[in-house]
N, C-alpha and C. Protein backbone atom coordinates (compact mmCIF):
# COMPACT_ATOMS: atom_id res chain seq x y z
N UNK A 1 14.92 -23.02 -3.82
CA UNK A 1 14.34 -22.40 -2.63
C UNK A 1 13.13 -21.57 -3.07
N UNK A 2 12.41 -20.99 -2.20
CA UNK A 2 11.08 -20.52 -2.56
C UNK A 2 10.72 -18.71 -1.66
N UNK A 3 10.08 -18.07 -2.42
CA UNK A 3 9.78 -17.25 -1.70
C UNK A 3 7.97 -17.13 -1.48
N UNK A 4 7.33 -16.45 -0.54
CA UNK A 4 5.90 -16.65 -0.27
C UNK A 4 5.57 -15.45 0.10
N UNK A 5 4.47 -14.94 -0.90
CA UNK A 5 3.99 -13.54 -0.26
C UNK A 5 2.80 -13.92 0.38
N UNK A 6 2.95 -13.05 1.67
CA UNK A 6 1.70 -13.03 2.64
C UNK A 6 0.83 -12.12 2.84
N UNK A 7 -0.55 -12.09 2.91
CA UNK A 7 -1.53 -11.08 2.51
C UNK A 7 -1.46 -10.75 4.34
N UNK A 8 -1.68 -9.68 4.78
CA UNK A 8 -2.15 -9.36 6.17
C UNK A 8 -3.74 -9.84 6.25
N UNK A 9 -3.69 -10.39 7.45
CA UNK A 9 -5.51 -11.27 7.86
C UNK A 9 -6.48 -9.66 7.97
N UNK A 10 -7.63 -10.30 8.73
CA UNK A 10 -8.43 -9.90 9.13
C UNK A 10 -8.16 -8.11 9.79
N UNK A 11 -8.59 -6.79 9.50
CA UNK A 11 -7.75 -5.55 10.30
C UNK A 11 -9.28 -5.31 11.22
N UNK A 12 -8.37 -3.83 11.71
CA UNK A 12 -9.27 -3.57 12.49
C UNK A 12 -9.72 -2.15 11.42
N UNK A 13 -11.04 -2.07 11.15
CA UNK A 13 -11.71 -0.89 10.54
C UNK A 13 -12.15 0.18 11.47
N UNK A 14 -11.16 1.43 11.25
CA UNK A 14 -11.70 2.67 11.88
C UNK A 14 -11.72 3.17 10.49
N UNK A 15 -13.19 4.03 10.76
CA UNK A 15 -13.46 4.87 9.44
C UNK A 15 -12.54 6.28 9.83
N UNK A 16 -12.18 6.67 10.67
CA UNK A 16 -11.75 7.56 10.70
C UNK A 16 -10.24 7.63 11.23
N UNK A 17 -9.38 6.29 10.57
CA UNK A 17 -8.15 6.80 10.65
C UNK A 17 -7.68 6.16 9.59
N UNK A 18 -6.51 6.93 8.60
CA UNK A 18 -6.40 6.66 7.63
C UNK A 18 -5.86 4.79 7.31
N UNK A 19 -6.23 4.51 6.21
CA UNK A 19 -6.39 2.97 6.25
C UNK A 19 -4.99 2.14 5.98
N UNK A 20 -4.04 3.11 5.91
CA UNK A 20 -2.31 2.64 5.87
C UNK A 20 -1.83 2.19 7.83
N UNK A 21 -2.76 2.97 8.51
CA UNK A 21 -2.43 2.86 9.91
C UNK A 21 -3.54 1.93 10.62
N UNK A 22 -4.20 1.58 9.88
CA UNK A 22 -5.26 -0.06 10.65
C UNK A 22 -4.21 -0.89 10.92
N UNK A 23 -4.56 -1.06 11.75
CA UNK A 23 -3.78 -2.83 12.88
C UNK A 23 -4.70 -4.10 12.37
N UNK A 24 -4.44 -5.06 12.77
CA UNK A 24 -5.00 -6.16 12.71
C UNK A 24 -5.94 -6.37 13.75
N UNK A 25 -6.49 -6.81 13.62
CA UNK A 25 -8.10 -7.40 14.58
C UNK A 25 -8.04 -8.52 15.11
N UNK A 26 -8.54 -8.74 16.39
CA UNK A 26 -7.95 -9.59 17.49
C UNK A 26 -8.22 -10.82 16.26
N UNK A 27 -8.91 -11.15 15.85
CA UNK A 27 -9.32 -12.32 14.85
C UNK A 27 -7.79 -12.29 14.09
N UNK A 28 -7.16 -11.42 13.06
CA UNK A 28 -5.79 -11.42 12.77
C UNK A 28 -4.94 -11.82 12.99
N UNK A 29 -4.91 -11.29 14.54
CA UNK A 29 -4.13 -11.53 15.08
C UNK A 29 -3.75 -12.95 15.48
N UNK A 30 -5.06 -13.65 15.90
CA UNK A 30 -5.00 -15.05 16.25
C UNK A 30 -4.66 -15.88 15.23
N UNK A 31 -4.98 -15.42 13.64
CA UNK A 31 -5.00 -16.03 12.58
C UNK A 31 -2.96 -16.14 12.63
N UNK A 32 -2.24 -15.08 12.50
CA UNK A 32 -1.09 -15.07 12.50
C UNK A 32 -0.76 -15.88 13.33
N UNK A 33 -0.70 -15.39 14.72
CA UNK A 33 -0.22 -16.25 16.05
C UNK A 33 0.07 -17.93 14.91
N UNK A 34 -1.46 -18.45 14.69
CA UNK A 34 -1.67 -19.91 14.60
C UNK A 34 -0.90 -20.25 12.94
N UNK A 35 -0.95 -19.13 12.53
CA UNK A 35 0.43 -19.70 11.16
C UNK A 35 1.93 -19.69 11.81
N UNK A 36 2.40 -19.04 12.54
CA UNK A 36 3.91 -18.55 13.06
C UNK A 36 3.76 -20.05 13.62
N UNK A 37 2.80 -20.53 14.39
CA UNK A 37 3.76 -21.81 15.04
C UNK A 37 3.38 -22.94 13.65
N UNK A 38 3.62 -23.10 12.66
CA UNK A 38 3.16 -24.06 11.49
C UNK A 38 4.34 -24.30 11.57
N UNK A 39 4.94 -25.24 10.73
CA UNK A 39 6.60 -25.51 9.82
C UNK A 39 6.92 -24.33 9.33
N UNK A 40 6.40 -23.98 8.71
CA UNK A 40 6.71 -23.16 7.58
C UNK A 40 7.76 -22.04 7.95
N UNK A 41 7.43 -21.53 9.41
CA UNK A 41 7.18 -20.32 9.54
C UNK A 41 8.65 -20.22 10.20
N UNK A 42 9.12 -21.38 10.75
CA UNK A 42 10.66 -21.31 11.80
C UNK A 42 11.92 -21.18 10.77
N UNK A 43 11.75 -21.79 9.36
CA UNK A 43 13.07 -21.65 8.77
C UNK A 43 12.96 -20.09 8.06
N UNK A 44 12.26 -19.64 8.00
CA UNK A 44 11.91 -17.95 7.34
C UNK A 44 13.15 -17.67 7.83
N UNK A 45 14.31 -17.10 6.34
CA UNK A 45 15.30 -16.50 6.99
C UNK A 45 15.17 -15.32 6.70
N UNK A 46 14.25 -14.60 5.66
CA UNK A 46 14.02 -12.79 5.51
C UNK A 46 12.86 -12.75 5.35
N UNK A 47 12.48 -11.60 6.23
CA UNK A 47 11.32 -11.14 5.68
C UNK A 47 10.55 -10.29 5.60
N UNK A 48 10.42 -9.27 4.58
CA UNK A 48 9.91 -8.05 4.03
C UNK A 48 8.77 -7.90 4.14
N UNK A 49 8.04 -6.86 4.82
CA UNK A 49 7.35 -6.41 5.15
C UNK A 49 6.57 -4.84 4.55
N UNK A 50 5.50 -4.57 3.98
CA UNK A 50 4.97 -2.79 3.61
C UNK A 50 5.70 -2.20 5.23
N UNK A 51 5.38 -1.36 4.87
CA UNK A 51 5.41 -0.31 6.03
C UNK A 51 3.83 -0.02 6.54
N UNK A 52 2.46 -0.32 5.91
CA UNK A 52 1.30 -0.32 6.40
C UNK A 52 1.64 -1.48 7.64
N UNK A 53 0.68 -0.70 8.72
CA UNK A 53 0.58 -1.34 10.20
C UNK A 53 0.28 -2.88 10.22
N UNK A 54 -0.50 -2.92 9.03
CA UNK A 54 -1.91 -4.47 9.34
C UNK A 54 -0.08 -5.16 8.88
N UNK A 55 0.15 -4.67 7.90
CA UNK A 55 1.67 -5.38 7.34
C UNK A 55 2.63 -5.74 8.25
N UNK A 56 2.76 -4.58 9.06
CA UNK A 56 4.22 -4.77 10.18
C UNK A 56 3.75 -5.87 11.33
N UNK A 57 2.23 -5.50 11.86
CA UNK A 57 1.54 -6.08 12.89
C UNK A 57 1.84 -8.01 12.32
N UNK A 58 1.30 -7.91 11.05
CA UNK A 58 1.40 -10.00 10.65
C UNK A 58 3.19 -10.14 10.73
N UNK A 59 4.15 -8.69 10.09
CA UNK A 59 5.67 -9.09 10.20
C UNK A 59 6.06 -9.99 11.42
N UNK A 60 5.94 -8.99 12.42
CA UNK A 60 6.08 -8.92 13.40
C UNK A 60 6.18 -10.33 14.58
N UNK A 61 4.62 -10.63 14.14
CA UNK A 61 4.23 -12.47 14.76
C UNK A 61 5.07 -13.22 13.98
N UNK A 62 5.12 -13.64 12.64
CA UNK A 62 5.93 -14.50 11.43
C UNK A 62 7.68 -14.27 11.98
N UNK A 63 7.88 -13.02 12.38
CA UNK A 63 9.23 -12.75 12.90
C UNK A 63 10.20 -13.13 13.88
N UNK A 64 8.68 -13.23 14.64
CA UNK A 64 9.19 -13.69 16.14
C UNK A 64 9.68 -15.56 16.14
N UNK A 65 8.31 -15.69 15.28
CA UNK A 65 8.82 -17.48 15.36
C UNK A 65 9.74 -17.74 14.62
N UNK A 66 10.30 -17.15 13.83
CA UNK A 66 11.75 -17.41 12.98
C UNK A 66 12.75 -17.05 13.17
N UNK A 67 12.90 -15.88 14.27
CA UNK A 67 13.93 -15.28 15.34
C UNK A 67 14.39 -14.19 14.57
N UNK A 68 14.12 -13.90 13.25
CA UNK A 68 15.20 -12.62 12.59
C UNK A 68 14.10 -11.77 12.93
N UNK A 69 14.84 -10.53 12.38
CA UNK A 69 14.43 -9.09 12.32
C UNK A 69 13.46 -8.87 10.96
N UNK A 70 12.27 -8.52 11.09
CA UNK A 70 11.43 -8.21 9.85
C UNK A 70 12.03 -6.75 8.77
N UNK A 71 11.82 -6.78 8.06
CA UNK A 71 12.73 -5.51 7.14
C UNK A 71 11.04 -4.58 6.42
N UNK A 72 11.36 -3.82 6.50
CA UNK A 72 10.20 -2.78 5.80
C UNK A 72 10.60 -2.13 4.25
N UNK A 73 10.05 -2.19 3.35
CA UNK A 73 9.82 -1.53 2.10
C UNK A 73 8.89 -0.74 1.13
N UNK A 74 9.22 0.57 1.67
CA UNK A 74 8.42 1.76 0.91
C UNK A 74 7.35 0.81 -0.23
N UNK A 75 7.71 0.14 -1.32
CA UNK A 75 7.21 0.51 -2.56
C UNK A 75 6.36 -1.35 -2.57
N UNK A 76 6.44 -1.87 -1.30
CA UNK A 76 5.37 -3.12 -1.30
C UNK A 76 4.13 -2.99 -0.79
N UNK A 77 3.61 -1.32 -0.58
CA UNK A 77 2.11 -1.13 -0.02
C UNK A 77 1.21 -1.33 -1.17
N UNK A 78 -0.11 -1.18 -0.38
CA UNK A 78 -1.15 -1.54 -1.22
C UNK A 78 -1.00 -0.21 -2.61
N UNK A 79 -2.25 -0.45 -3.36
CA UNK A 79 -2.70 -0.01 -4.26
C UNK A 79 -3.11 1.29 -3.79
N UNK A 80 -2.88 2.67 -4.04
CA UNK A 80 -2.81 4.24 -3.94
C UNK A 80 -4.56 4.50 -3.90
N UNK A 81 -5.24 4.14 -2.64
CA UNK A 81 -6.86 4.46 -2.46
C UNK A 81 -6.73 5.55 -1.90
N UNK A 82 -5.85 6.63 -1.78
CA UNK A 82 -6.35 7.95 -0.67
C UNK A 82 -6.65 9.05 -1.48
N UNK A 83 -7.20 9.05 -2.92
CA UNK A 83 -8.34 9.81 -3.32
C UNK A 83 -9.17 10.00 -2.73
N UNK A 84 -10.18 8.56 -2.43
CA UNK A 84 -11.45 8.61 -2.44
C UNK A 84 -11.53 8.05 -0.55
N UNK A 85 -10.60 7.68 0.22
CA UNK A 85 -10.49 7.50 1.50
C UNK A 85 -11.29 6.29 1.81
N UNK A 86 -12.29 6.50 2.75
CA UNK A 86 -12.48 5.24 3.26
C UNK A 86 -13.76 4.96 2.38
N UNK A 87 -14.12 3.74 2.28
CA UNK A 87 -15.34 3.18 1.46
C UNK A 87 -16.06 2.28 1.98
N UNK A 88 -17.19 2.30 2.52
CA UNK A 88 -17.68 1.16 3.43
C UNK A 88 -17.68 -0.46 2.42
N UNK A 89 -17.95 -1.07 2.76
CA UNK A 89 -17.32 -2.49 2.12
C UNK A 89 -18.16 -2.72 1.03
N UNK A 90 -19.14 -2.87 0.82
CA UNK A 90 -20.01 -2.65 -0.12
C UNK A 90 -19.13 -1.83 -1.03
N UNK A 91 -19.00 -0.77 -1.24
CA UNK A 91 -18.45 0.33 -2.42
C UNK A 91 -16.99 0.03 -2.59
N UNK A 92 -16.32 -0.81 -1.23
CA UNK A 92 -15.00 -1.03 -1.73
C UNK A 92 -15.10 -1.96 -3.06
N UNK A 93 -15.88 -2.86 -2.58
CA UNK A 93 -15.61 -4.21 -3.72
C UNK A 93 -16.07 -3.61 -4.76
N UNK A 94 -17.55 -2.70 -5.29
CA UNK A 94 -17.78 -2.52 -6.30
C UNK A 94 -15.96 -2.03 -7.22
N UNK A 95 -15.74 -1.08 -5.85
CA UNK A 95 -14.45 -0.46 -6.67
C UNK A 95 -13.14 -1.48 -7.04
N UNK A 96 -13.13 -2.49 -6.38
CA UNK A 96 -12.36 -3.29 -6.63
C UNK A 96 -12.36 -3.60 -7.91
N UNK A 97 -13.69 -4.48 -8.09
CA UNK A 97 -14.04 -4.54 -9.16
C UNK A 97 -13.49 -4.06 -10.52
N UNK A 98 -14.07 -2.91 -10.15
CA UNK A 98 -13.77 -1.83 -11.59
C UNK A 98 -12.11 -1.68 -11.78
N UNK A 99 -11.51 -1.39 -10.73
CA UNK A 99 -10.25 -1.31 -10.24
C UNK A 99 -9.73 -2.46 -11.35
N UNK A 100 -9.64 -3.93 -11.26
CA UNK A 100 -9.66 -5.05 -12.19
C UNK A 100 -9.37 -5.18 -13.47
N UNK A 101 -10.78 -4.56 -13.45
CA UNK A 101 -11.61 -4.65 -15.04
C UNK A 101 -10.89 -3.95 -15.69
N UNK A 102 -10.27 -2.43 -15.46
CA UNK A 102 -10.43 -1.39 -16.23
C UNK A 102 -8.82 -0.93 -15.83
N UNK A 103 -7.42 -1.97 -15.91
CA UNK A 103 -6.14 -2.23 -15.53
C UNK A 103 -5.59 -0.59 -15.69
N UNK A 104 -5.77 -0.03 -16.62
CA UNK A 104 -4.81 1.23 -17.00
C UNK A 104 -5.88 2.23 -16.94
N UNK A 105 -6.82 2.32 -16.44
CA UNK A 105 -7.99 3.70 -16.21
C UNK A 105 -7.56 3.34 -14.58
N UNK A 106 -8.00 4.54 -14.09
CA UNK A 106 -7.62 4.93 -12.58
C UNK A 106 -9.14 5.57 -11.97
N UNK A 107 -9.71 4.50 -10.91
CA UNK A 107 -10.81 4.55 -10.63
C UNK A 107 -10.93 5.92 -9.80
N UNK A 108 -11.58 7.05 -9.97
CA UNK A 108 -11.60 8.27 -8.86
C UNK A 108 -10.21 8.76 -8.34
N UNK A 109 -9.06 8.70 -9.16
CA UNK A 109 -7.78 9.16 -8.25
C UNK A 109 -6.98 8.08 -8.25
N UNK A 110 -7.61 6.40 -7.95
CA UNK A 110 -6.79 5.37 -7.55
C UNK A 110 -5.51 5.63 -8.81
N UNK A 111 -4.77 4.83 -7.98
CA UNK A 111 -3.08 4.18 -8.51
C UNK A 111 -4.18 3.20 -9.66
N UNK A 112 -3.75 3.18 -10.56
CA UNK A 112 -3.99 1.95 -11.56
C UNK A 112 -3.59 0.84 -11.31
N UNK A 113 -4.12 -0.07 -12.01
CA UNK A 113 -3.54 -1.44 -11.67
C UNK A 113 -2.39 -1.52 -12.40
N UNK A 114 -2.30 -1.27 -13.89
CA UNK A 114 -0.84 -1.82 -14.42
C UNK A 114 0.50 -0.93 -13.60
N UNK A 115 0.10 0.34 -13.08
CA UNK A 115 0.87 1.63 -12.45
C UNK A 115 1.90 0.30 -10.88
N UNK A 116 0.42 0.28 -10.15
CA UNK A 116 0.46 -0.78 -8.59
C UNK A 116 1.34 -2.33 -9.23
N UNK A 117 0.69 -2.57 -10.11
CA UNK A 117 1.61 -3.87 -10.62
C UNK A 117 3.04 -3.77 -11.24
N UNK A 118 3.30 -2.92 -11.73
CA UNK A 118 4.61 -1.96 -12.07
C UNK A 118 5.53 -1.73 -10.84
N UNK A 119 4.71 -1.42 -9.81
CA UNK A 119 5.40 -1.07 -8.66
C UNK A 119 6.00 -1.84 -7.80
N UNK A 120 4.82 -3.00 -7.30
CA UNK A 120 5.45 -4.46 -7.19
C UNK A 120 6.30 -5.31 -7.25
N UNK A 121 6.32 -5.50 -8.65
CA UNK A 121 7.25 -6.39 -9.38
C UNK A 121 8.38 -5.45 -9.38
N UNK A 122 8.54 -4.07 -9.35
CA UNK A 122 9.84 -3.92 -9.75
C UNK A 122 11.06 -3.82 -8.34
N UNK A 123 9.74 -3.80 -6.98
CA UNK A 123 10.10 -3.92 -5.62
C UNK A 123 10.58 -5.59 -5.16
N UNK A 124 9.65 -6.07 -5.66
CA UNK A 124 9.97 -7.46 -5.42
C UNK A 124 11.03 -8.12 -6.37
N UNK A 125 11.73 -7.94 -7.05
CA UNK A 125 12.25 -8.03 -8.54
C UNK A 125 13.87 -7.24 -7.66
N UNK A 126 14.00 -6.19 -7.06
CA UNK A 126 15.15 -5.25 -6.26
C UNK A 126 15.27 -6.19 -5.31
N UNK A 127 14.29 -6.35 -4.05
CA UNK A 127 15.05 -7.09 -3.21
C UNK A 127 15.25 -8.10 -3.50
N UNK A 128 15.16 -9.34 -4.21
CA UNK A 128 15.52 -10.46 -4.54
C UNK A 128 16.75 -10.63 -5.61
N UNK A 129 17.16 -9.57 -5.81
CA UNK A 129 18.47 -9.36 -6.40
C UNK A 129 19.12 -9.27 -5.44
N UNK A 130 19.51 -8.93 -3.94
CA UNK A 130 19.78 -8.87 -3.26
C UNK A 130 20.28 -10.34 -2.23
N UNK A 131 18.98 -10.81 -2.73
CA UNK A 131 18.63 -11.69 -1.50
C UNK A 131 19.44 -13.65 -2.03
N UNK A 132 20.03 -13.75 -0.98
CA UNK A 132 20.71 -15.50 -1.31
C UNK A 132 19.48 -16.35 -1.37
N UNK A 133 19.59 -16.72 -2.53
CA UNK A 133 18.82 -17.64 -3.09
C UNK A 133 18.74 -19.55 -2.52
N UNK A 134 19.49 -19.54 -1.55
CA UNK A 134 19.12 -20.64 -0.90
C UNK A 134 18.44 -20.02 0.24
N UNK A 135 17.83 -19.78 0.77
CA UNK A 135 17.49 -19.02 1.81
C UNK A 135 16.03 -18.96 1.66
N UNK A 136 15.13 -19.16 2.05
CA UNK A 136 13.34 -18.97 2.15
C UNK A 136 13.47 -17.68 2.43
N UNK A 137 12.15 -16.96 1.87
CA UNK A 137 11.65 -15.53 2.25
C UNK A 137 10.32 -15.14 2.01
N UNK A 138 10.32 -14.51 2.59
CA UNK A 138 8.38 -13.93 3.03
C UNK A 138 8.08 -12.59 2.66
N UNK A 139 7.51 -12.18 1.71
CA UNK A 139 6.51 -10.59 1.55
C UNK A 139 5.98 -11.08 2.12
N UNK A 140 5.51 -9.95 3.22
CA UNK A 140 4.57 -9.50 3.66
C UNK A 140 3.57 -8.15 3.11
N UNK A 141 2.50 -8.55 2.34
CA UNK A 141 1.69 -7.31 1.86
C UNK A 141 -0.11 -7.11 2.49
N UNK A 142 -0.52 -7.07 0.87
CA UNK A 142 -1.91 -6.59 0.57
C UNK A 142 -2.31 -7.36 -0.78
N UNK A 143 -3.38 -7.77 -0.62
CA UNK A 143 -4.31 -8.80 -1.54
C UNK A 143 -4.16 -8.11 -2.75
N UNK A 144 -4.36 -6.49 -2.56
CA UNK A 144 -4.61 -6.05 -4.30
C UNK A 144 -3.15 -6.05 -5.26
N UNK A 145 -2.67 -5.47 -4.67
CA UNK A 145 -0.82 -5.98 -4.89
C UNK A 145 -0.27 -7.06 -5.04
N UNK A 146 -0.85 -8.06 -3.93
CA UNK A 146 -0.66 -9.06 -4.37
C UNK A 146 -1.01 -10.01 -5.31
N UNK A 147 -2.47 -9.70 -5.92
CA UNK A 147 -2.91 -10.13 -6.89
C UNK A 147 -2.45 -9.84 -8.20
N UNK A 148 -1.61 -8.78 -7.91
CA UNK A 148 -0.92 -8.47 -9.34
C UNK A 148 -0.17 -8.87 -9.43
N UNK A 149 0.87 -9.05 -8.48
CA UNK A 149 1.88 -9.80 -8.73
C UNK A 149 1.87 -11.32 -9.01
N UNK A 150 0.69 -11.84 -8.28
CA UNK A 150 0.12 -13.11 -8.59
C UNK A 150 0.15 -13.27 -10.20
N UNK A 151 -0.50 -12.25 -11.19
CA UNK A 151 -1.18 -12.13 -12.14
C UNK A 151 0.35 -12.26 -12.99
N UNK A 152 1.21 -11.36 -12.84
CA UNK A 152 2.65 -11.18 -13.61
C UNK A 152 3.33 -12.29 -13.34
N UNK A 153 3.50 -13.33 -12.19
CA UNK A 153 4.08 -14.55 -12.45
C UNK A 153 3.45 -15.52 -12.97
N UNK A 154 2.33 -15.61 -12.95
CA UNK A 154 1.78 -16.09 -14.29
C UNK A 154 1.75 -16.23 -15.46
N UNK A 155 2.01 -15.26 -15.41
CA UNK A 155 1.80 -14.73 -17.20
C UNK A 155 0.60 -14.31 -17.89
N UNK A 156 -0.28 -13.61 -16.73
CA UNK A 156 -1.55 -13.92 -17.14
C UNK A 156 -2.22 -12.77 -17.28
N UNK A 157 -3.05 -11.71 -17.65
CA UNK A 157 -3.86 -10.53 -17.73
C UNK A 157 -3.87 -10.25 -16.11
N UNK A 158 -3.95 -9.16 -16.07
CA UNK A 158 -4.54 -8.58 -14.75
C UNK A 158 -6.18 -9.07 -14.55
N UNK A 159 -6.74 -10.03 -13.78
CA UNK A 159 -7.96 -9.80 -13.39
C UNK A 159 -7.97 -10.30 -11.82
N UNK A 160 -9.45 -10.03 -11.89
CA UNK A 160 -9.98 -10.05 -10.15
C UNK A 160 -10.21 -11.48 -9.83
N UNK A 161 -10.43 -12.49 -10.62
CA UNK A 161 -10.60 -13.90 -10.76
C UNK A 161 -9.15 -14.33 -10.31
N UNK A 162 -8.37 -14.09 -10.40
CA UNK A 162 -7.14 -14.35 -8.94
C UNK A 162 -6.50 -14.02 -7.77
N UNK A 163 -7.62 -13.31 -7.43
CA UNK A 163 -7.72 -12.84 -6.35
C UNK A 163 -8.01 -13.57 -5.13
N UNK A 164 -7.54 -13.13 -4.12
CA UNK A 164 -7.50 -14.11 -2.96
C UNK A 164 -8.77 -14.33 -2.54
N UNK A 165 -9.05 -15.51 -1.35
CA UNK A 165 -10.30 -15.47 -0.88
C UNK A 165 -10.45 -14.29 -0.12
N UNK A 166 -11.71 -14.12 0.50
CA UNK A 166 -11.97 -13.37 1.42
C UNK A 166 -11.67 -13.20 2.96
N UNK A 167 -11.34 -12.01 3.32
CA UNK A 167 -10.72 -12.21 5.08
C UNK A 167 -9.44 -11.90 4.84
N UNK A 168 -8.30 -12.04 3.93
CA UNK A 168 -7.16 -11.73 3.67
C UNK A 168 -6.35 -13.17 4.60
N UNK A 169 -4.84 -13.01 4.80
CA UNK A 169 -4.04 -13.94 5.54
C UNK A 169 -4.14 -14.91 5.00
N UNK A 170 -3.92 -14.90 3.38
CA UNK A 170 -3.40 -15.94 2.41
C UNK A 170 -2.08 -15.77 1.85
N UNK A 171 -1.65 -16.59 1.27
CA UNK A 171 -0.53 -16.63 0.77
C UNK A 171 -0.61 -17.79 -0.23
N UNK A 172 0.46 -17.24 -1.28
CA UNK A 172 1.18 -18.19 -2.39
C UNK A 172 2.78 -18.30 -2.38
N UNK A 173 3.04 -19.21 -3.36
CA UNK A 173 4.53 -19.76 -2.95
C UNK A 173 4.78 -19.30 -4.10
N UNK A 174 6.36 -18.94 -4.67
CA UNK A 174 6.95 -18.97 -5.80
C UNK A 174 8.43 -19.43 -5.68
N UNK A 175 9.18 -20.37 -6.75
CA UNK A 175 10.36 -20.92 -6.25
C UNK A 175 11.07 -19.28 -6.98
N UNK A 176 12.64 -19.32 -5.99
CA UNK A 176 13.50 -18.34 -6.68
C UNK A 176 13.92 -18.74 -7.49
N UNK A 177 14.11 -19.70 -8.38
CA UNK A 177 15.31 -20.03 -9.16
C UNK A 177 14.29 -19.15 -10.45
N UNK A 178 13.24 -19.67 -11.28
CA UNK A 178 12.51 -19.34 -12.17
C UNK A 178 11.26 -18.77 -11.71
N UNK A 179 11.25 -17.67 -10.43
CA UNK A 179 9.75 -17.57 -10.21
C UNK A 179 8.14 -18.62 -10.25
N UNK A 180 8.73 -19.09 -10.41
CA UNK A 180 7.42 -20.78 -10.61
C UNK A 180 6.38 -20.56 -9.51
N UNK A 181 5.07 -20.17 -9.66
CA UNK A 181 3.83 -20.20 -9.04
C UNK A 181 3.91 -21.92 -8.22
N UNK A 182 4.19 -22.21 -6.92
CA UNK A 182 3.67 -23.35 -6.96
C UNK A 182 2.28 -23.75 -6.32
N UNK A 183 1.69 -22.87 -5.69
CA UNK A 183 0.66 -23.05 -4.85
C UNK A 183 -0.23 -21.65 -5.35
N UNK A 184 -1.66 -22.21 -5.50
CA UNK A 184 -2.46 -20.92 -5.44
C UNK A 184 -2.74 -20.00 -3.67
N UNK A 185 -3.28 -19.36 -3.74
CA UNK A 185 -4.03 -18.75 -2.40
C UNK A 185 -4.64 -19.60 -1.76
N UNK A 186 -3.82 -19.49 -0.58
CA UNK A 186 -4.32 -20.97 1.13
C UNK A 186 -3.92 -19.87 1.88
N UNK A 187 -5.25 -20.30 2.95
CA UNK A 187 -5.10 -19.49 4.07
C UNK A 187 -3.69 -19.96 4.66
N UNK A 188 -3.00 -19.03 5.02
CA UNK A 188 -1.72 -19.35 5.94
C UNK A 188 -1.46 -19.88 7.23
N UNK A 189 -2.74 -20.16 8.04
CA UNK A 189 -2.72 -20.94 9.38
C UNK A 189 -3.10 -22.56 8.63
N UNK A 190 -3.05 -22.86 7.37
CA UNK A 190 -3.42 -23.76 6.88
C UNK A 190 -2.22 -24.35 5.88
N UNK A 191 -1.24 -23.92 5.18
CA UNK A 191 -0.15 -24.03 4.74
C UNK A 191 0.60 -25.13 5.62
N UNK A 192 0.73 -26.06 4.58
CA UNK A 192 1.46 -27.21 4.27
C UNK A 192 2.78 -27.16 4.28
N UNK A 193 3.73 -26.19 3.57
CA UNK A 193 4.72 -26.00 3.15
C UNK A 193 4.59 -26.04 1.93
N UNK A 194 5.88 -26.08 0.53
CA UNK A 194 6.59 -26.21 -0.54
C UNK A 194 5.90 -27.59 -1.04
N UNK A 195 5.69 -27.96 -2.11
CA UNK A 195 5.58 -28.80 -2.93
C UNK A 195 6.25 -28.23 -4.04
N UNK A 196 7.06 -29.31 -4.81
CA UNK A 196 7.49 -29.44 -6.15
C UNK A 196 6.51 -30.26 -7.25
């Protein structure tokens, strides 16, 4: 069986409310809507969700078409940016960037990457001890988080070169039995299902 973390799509940017409480953007929103009715999306028997809004908002649609209850978890939010607050997009990516590059230095305040990737895996790693392994399941997160975790089932260095496309509302697959990467980053209104 397989589990699939899902990046939240497209949000809505207010500079002036903190960026854990952005919703999704009617564009998001439509993006979700049009993955929930795919295959994929009806046999979802769990699925974990951040507690950030853009997170609960994609739970929420993915939830409905699979009929269960979405579940929330403290320690699957993004990467710790409320040092430096909001960053117009331009300065985000530079910081991304650096963010990347520079895994165990902490850009202006940020959470580090090996710190955020630490955090991850050891969240995703808890509930799946939990969780029946015949059973499909869905994170629901954030690209930078998720790229780390991308990066640790791999086996591979932390970098920004596996990072999702742009726009967010991608996803990758991993089987439960051995964690096995099977799919890179596809937009999720575009997801095929599972391949072996």
């Amino acid at each position: 069986m397989y589990a699939l973390y899902i990046t939240h799509p497209q949000v809505r940017i207010e500079a002036n409310v903190p960026v854990p409480e952005w919703g999704l953007s009617d564009i998001g929103q439509a993006r979700t809507r049009r993955a929930s009715a795919l295959p994929f999306a009806k046999p979802l028997r769990r699925i974990v969700s951040s507690t950030e809004k853009k997170a609960t908002d994609t739970a929420q649609i993915l939830a409905a078409a699979s009929g269960v209850a979405y579940e929330t978890a403290d320690d699957l939010h993004e990467n710790d940016r409320s040092a430096t607050g909001f960053l117009p997009p331009d300065q985000f990516e530079r910081a991304a960037d650096w963010f990347f590059a520079h895994p165990h230095a902490s850009y202006k305040g940020w959470e580090t990457a090996v710190d955020a990737q630490a955090r991850i895996v050891t969240a995703i790693d808890a509930i799946l001890a939990s969780h029946d392994p015949t059973q499909p399941i869905a994170f629901i997160g954030h690209g930078g988080v998720g790229t780390l975790l991308k990066c640790h089932l791999a086996g591979s260095e932390i970098t920004r070169s596996a990072d999702q496309p742009p726009g967010g509302g991608n996803l990758f697959c991993f089987t439960l039995a051995d964690r096995r990467i099977t799919c890179d980053w596809t937009a999720m209104e575009t997801w095929q299902g599972m391949t072996l």
